[in-house]
PDB file of N, CA and C in Angstrom:
ATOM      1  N   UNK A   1      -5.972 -12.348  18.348  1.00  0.00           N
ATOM      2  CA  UNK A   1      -6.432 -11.357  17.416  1.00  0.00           C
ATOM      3  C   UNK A   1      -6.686 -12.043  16.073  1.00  0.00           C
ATOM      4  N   UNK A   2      -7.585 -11.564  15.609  1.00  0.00           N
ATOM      5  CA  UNK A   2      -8.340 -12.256  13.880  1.00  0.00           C
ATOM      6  C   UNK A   2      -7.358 -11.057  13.224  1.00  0.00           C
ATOM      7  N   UNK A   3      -6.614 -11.748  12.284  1.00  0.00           N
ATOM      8  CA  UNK A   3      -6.499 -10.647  10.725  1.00  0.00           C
ATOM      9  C   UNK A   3      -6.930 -11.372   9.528  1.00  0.00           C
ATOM     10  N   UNK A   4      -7.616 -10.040   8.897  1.00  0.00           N
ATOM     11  CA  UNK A   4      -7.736 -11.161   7.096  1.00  0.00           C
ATOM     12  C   UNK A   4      -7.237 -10.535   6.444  1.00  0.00           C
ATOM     13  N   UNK A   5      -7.201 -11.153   5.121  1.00  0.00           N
ATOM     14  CA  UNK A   5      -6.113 -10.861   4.467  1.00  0.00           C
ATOM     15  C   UNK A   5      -6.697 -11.632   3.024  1.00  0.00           C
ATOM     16  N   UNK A   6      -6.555 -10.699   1.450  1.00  0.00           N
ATOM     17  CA  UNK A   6      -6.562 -11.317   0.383  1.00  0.00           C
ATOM     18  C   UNK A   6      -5.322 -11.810   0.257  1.00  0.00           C
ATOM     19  N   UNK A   7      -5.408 -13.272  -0.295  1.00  0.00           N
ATOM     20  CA  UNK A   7      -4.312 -13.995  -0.301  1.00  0.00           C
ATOM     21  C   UNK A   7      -4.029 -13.610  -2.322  1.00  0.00           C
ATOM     22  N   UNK A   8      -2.853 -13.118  -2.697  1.00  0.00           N
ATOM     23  CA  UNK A   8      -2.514 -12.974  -3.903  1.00  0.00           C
ATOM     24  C   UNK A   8      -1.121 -13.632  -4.338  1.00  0.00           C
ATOM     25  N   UNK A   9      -1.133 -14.782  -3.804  1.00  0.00           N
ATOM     26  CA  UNK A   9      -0.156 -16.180  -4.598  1.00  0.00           C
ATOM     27  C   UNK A   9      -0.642 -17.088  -5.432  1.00  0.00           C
ATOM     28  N   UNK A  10      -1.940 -16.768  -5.952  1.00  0.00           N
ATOM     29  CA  UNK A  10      -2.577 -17.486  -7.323  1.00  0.00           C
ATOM     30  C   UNK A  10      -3.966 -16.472  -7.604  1.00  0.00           C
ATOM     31  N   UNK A  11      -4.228 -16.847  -9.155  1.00  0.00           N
ATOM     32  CA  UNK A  11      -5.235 -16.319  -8.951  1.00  0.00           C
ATOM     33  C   UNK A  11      -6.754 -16.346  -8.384  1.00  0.00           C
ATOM     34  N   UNK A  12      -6.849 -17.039  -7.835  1.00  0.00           N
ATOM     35  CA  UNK A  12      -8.383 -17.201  -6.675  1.00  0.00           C
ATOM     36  C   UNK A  12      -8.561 -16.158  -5.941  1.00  0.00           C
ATOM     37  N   UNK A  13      -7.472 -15.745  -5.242  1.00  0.00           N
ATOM     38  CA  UNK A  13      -7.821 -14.163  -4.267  1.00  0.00           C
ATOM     39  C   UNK A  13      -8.407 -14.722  -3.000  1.00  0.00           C
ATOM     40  N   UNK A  14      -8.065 -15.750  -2.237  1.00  0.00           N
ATOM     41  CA  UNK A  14      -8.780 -16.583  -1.360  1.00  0.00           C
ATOM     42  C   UNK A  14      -8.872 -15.174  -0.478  1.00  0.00           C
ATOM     43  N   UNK A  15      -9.989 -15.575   0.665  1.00  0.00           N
ATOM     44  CA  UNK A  15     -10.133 -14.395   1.653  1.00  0.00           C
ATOM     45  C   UNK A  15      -9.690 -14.829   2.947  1.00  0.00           C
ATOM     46  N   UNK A  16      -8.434 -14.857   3.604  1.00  0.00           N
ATOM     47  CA  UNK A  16      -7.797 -15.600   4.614  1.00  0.00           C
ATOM     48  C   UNK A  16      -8.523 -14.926   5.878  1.00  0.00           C
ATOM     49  N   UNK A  17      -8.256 -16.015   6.669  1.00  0.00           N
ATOM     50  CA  UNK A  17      -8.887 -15.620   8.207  1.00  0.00           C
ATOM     51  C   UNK A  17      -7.946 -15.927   8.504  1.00  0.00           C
ATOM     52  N   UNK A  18      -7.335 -14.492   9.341  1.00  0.00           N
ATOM     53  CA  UNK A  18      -5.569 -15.661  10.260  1.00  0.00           C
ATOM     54  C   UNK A  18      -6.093 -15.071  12.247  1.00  0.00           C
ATOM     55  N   UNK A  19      -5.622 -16.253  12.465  1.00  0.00           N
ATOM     56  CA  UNK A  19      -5.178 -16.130  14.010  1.00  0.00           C
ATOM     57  C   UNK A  19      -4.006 -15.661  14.356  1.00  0.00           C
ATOM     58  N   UNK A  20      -3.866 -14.566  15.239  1.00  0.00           N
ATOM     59  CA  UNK A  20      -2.723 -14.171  15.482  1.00  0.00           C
ATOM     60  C   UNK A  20      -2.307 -14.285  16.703  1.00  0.00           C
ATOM     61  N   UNK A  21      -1.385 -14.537  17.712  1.00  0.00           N
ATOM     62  CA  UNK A  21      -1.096 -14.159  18.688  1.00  0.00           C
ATOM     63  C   UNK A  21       0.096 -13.641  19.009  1.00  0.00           C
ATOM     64  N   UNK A  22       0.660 -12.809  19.774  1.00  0.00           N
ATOM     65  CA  UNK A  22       1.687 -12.156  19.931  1.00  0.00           C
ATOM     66  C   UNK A  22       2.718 -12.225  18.892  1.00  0.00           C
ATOM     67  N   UNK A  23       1.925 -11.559  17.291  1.00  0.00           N
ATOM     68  CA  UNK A  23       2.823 -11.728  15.861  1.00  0.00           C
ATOM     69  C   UNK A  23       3.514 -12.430  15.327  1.00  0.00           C
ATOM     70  N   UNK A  24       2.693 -13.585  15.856  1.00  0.00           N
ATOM     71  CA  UNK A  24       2.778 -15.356  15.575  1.00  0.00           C
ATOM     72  C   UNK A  24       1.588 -16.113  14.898  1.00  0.00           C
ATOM     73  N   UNK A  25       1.458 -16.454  13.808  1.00  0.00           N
ATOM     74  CA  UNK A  25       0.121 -16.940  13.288  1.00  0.00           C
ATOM     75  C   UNK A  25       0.241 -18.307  13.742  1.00  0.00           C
ATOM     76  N   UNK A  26      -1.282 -18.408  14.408  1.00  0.00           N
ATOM     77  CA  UNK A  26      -1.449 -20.026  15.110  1.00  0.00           C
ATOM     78  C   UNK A  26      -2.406 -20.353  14.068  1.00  0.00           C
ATOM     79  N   UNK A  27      -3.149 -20.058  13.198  1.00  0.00           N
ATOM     80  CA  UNK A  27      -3.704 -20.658  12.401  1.00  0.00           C
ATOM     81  C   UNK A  27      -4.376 -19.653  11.289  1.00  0.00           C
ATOM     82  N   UNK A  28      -4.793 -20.718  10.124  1.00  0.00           N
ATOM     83  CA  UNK A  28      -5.155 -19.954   8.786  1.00  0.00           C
ATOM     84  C   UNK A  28      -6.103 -20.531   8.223  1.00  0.00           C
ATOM     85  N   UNK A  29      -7.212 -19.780   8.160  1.00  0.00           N
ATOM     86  CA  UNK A  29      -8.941 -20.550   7.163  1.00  0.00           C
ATOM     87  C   UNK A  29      -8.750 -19.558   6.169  1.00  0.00           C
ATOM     88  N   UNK A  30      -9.461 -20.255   5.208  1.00  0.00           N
ATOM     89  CA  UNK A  30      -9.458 -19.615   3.795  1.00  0.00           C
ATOM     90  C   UNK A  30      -8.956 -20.483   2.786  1.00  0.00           C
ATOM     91  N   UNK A  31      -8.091 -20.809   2.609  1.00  0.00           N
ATOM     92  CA  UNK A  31      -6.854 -20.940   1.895  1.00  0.00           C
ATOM     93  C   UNK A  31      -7.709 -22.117   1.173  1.00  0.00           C
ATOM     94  N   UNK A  32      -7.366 -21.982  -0.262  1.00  0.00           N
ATOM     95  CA  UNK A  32      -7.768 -23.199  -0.798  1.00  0.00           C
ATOM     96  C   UNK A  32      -6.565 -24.223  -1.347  1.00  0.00           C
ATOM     97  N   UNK A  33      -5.321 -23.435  -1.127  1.00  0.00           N
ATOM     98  CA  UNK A  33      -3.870 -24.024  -1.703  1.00  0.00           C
ATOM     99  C   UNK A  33      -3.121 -23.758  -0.673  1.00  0.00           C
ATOM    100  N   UNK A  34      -1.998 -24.347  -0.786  1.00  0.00           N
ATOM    101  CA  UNK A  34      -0.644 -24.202   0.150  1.00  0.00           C
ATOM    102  C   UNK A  34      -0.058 -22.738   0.451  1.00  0.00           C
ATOM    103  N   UNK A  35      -0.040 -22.280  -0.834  1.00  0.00           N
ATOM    104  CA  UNK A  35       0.464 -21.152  -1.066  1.00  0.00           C
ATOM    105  C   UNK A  35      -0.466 -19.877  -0.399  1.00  0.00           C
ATOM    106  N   UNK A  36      -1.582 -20.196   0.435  1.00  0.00           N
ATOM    107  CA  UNK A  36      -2.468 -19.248   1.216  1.00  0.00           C
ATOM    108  C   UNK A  36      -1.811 -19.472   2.679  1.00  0.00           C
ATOM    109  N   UNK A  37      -1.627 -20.306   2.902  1.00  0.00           N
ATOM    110  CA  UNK A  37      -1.156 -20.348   4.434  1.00  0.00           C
ATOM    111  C   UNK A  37       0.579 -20.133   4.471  1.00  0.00           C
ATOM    112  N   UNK A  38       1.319 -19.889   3.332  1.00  0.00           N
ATOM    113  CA  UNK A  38       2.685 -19.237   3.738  1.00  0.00           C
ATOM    114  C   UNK A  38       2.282 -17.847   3.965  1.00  0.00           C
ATOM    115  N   UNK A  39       1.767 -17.364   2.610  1.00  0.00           N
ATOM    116  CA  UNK A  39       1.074 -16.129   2.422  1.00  0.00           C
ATOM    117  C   UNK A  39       1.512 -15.541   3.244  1.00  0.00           C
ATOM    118  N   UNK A  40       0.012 -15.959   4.393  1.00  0.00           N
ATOM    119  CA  UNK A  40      -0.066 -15.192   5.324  1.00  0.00           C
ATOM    120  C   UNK A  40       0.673 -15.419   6.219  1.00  0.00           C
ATOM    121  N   UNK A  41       1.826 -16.441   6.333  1.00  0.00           N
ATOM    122  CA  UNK A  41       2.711 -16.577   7.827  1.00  0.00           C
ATOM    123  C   UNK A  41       3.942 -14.936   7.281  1.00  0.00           C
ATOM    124  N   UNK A  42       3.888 -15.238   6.342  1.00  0.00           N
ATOM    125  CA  UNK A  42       4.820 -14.067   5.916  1.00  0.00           C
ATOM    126  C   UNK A  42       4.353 -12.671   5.850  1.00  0.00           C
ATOM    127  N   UNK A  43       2.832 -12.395   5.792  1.00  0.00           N
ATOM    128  CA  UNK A  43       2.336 -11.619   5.740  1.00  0.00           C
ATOM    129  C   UNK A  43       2.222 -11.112   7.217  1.00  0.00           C
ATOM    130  N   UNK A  44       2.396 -11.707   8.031  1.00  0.00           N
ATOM    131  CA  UNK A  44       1.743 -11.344   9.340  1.00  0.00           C
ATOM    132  C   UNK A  44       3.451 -11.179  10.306  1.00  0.00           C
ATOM    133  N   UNK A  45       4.000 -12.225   9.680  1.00  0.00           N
ATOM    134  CA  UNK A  45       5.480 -12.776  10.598  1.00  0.00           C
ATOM    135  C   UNK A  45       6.464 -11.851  10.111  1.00  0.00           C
ATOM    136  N   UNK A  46       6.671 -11.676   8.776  1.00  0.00           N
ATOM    137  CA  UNK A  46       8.058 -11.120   8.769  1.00  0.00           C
ATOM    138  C   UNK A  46       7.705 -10.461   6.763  1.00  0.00           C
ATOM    139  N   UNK A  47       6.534  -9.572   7.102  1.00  0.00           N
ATOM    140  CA  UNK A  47       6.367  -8.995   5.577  1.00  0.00           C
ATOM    141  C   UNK A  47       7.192  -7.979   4.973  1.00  0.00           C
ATOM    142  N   UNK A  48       7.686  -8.699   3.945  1.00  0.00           N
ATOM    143  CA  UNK A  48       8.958  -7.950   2.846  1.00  0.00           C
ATOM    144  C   UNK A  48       7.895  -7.389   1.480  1.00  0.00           C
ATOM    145  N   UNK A  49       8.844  -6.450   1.131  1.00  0.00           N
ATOM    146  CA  UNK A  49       8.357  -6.141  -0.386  1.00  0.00           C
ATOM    147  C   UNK A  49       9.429  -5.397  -1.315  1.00  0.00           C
ATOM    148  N   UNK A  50       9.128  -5.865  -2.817  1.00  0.00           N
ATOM    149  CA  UNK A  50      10.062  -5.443  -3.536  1.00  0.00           C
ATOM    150  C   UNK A  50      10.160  -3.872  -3.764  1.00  0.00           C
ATOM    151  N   UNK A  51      11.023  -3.075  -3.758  1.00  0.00           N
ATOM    152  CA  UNK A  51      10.869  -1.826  -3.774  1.00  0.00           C
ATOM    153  C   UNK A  51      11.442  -1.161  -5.063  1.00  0.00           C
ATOM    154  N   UNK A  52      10.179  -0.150  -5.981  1.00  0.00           N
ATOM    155  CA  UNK A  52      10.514   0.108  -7.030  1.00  0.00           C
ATOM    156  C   UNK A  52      10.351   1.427  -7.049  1.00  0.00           C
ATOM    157  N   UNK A  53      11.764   2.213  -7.730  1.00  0.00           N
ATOM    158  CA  UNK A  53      11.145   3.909  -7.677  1.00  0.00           C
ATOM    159  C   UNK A  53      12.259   4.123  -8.758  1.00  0.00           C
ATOM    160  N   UNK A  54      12.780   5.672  -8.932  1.00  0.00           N
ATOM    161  CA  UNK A  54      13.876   6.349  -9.696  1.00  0.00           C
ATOM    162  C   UNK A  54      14.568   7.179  -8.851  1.00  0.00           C
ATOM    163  N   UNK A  55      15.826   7.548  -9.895  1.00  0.00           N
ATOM    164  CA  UNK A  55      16.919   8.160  -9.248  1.00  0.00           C
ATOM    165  C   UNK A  55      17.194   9.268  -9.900  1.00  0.00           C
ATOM    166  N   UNK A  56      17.333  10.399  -9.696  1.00  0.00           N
ATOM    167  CA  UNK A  56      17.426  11.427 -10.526  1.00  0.00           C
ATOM    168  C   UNK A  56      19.176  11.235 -11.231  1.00  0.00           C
ATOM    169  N   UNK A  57      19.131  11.839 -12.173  1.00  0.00           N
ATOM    170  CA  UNK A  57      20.599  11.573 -12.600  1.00  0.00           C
ATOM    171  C   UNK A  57      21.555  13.223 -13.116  1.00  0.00           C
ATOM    172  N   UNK A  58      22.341  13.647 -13.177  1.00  0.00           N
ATOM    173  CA  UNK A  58      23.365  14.805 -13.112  1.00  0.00           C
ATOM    174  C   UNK A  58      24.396  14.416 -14.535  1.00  0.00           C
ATOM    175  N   UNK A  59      24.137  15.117 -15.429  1.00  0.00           N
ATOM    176  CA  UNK A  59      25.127  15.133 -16.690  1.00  0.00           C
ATOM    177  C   UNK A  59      24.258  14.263 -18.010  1.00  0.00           C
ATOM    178  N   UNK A  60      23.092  13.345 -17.407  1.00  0.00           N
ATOM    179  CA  UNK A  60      22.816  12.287 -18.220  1.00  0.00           C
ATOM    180  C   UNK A  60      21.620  12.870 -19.591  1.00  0.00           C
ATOM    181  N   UNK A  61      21.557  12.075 -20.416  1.00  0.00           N
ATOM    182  CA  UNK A  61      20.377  12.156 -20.990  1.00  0.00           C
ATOM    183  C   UNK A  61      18.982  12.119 -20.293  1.00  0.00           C
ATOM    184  N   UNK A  62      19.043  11.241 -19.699  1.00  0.00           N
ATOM    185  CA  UNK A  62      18.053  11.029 -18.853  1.00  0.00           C
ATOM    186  C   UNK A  62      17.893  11.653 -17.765  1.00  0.00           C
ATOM    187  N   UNK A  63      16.866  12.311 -17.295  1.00  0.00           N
ATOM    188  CA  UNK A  63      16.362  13.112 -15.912  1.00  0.00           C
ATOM    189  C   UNK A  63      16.300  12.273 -14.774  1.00  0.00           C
ATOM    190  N   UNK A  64      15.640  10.934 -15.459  1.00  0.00           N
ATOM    191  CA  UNK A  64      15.883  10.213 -14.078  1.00  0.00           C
ATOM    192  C   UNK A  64      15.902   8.580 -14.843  1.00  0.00           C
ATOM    193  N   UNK A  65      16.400   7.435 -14.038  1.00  0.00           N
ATOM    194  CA  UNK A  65      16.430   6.474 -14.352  1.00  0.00           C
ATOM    195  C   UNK A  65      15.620   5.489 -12.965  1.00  0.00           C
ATOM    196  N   UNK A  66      14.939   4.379 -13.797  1.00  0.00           N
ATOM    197  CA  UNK A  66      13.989   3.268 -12.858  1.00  0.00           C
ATOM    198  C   UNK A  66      15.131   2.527 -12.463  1.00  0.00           C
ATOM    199  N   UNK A  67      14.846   2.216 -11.093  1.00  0.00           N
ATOM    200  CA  UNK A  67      15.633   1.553 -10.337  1.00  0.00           C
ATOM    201  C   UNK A  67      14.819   0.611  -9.017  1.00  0.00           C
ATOM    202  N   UNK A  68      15.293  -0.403  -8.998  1.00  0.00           N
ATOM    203  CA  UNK A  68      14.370  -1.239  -7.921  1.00  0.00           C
ATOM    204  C   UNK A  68      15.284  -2.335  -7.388  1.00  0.00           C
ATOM    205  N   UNK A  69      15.207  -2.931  -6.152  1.00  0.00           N
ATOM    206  CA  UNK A  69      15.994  -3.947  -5.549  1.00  0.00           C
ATOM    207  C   UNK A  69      15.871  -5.037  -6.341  1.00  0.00           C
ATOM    208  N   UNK A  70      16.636  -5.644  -5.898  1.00  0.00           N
ATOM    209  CA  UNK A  70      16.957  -7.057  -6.674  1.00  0.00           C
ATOM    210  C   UNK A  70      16.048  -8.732  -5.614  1.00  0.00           C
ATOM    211  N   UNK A  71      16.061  -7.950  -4.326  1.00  0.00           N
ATOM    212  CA  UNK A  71      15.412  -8.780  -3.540  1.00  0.00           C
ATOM    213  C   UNK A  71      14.351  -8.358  -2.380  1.00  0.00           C
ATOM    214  N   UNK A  72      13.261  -8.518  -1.997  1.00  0.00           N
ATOM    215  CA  UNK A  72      12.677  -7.839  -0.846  1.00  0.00           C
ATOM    216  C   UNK A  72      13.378  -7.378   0.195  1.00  0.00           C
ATOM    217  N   UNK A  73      12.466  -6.141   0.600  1.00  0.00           N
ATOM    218  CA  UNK A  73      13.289  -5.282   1.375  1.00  0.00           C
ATOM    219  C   UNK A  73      11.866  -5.338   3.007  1.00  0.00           C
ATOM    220  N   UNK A  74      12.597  -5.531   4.130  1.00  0.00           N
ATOM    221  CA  UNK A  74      11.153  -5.444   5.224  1.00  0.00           C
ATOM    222  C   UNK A  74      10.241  -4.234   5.203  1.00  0.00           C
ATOM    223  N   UNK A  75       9.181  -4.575   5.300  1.00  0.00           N
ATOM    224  CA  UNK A  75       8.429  -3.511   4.804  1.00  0.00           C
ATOM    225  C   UNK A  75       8.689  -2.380   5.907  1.00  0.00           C
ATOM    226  N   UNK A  76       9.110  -3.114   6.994  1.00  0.00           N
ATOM    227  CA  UNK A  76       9.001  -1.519   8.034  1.00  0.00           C
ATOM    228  C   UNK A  76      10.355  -0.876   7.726  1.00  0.00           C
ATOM    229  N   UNK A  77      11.031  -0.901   6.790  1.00  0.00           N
ATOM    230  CA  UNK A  77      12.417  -0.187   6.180  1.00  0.00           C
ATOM    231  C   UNK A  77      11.957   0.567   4.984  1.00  0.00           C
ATOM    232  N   UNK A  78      10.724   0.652   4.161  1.00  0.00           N
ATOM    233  CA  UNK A  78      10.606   1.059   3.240  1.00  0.00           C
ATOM    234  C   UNK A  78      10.669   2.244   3.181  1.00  0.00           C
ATOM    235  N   UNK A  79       9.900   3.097   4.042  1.00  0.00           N
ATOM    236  CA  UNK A  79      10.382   5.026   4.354  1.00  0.00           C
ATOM    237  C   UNK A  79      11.767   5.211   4.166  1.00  0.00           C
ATOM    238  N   UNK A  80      12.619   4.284   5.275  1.00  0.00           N
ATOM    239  CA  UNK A  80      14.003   4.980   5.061  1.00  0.00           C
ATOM    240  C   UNK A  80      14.769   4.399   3.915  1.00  0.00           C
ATOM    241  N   UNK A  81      14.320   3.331   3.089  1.00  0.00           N
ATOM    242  CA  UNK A  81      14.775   3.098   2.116  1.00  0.00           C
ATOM    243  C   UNK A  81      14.619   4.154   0.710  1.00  0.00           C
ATOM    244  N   UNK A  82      13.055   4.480   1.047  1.00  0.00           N
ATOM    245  CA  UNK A  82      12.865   5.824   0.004  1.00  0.00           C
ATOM    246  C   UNK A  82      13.710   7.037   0.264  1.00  0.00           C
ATOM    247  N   UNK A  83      13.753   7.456   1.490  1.00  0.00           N
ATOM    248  CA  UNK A  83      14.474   8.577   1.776  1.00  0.00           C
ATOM    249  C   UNK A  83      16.256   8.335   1.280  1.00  0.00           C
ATOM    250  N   UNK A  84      16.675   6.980   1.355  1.00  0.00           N
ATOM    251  CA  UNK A  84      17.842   6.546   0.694  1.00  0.00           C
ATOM    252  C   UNK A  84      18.632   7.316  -0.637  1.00  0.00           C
ATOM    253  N   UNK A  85      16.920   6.510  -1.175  1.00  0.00           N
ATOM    254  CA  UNK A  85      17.115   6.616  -3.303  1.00  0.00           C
ATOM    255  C   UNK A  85      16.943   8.284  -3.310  1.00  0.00           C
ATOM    256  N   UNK A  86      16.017   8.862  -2.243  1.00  0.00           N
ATOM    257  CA  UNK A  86      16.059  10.571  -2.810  1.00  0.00           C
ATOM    258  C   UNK A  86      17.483  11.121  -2.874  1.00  0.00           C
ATOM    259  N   UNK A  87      18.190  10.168  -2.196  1.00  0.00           N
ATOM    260  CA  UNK A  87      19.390  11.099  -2.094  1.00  0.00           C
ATOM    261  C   UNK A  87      20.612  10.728  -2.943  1.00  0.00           C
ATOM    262  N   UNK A  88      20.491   9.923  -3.702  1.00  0.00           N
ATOM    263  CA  UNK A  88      21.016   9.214  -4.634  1.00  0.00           C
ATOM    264  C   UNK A  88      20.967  10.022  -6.029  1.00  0.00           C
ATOM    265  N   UNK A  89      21.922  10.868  -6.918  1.00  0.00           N
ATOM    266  CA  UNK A  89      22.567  11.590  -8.219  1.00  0.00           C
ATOM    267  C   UNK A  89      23.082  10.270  -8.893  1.00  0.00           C
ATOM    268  N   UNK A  90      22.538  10.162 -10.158  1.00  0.00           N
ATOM    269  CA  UNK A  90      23.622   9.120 -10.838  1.00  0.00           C
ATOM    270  C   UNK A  90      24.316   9.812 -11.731  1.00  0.00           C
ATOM    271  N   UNK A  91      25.493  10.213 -11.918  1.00  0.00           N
ATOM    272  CA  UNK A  91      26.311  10.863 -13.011  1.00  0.00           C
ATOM    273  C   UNK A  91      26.928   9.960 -14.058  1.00  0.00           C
ATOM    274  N   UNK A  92      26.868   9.133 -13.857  1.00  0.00           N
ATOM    275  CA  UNK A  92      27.800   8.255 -15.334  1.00  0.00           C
ATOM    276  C   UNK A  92      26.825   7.168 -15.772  1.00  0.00           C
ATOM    277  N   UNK A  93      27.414   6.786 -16.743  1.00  0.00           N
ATOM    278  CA  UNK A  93      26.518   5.533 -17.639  1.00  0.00           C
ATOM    279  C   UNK A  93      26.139   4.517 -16.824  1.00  0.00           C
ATOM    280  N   UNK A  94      24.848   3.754 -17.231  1.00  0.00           N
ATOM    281  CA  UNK A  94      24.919   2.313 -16.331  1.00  0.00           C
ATOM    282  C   UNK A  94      24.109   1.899 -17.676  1.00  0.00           C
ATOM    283  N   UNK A  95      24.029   0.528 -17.474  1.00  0.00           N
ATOM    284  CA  UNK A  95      23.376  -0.436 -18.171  1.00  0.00           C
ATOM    285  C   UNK A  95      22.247  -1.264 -17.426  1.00  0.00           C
ATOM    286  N   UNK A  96      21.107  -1.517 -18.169  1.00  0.00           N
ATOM    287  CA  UNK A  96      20.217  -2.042 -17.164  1.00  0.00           C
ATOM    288  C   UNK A  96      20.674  -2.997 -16.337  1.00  0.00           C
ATOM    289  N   UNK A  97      20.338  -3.401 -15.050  1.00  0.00           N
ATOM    290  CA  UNK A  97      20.809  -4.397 -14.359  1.00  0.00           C
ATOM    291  C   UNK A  97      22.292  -4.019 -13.610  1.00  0.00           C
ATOM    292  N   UNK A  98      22.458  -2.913 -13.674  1.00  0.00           N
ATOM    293  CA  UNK A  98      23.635  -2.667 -12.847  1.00  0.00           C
ATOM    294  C   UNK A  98      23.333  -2.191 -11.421  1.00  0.00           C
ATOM    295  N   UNK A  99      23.983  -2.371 -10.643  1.00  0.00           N
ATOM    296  CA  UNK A  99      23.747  -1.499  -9.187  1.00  0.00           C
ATOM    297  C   UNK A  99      24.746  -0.671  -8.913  1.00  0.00           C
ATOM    298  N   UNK A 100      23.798  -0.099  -8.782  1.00  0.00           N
ATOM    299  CA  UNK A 100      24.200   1.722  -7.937  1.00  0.00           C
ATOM    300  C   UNK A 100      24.453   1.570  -6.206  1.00  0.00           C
ATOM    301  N   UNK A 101      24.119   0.793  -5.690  1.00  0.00           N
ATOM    302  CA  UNK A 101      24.150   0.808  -4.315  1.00  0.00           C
ATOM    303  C   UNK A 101      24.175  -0.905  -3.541  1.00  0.00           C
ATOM    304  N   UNK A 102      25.356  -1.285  -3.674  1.00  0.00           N
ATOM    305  CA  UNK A 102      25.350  -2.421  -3.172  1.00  0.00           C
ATOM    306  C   UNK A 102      25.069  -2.805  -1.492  1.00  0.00           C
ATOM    307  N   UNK A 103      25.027  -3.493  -1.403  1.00  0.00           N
ATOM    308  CA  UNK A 103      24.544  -4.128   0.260  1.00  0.00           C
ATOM    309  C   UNK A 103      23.066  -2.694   0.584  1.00  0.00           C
ATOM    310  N   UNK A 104      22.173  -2.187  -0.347  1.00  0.00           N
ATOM    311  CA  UNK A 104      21.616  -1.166   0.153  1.00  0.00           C
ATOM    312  C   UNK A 104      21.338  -1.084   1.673  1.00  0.00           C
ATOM    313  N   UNK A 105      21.487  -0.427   2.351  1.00  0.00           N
ATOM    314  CA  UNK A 105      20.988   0.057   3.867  1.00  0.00           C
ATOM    315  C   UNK A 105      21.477  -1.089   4.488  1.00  0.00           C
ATOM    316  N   UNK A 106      22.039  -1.689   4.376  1.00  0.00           N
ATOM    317  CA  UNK A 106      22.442  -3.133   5.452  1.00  0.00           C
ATOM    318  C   UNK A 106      21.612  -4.038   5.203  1.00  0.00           C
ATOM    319  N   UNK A 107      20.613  -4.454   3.713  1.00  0.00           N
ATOM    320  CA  UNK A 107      20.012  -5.107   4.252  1.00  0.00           C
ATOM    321  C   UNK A 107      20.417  -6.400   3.208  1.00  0.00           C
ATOM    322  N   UNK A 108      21.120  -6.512   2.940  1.00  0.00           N
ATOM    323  CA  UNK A 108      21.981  -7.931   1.701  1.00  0.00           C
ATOM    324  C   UNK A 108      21.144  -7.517   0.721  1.00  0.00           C
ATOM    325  N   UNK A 109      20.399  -6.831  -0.157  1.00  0.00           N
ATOM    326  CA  UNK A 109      19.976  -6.265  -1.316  1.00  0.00           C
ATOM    327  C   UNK A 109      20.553  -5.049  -1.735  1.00  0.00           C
ATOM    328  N   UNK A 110      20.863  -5.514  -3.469  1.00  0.00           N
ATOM    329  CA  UNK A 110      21.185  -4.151  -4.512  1.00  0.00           C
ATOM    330  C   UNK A 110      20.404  -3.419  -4.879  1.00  0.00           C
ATOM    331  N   UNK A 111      20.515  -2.296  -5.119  1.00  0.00           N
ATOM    332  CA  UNK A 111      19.755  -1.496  -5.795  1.00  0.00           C
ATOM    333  C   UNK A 111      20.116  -1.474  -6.869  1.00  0.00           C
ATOM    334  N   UNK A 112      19.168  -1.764  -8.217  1.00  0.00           N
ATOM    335  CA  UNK A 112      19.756  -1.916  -9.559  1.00  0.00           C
ATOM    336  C   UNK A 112      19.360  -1.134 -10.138  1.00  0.00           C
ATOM    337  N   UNK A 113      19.824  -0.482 -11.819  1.00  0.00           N
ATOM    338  CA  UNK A 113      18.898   0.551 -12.565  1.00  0.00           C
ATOM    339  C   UNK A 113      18.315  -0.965 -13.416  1.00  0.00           C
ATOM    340  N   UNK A 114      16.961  -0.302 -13.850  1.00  0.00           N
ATOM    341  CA  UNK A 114      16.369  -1.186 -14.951  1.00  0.00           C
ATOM    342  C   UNK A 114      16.060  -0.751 -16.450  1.00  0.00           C
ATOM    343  N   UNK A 115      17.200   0.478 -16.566  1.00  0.00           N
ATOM    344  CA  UNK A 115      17.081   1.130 -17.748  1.00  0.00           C
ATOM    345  C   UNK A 115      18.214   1.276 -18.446  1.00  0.00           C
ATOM    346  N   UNK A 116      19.195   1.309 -19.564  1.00  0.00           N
ATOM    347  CA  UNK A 116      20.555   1.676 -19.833  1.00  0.00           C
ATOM    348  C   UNK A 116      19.671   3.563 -19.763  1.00  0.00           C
ATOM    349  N   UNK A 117      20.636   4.334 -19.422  1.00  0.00           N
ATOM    350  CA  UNK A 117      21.155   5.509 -19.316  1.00  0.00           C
ATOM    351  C   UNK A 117      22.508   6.118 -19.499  1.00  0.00           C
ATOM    352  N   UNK A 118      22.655   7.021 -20.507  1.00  0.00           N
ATOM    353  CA  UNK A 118      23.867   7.756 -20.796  1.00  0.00           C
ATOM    354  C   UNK A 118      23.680   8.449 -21.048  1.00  0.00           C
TER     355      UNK A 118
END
């Protein structure tokens, strides 16, 4: 199977041609740098992304506070990771960079706020 793919690890925007076979990339055209052919092994093999949203909060000044992982999360976890944070009240103070939800969902990433709130 052919997938392409804009490569966005520099700015060129190369236009990748990947070979795929059984969700294994056997090869990659396009690429004018190194950084096009991880790209896409990661893009195709095992694609993560950082996940950024808010948390509503109970007692606070704030209605809601920004909150986002500290490390990529697999992208096919991202639904139930959202459905996670909906269910998540923050009632007491935090400071930016704190986490609210350690080891989130099993997956060795925090969920941090990126705002102080009180």
């Amino acid at each position: 199977m052919i997938k392409n793919l804009t490569c966005i690890e520099c700015p060129k925007g190369c236009h990748l041609t990947i070979e795929v076979e059984k969700d294994y990339v056997i090869n990659v055209n396009g690429n004018q740098c190194e950084k096009g052919e991880s790209y896409a092994r990661s893009e195709v093999e095992d694609p993560v992304r950082l996940l950024t949203s808010s948390v509503l909060t109970k007692g606070l000044a704030l209605k809601m506070v920004p909150v986002r992982t500290d490390k990529p999360v697999p992208r096919d976890r991202i639904f139930e990771a959202m459905d996670a944070i909906r269910k998540i009240r923050l009632c007491k103070r935090v400071k930016a960079g704190d986490a609210i939800a350690a080891n989130f969902l099993d997956l060795n990433v925090n969920l941090i706020v990126t705002r102080d709130a009180s």
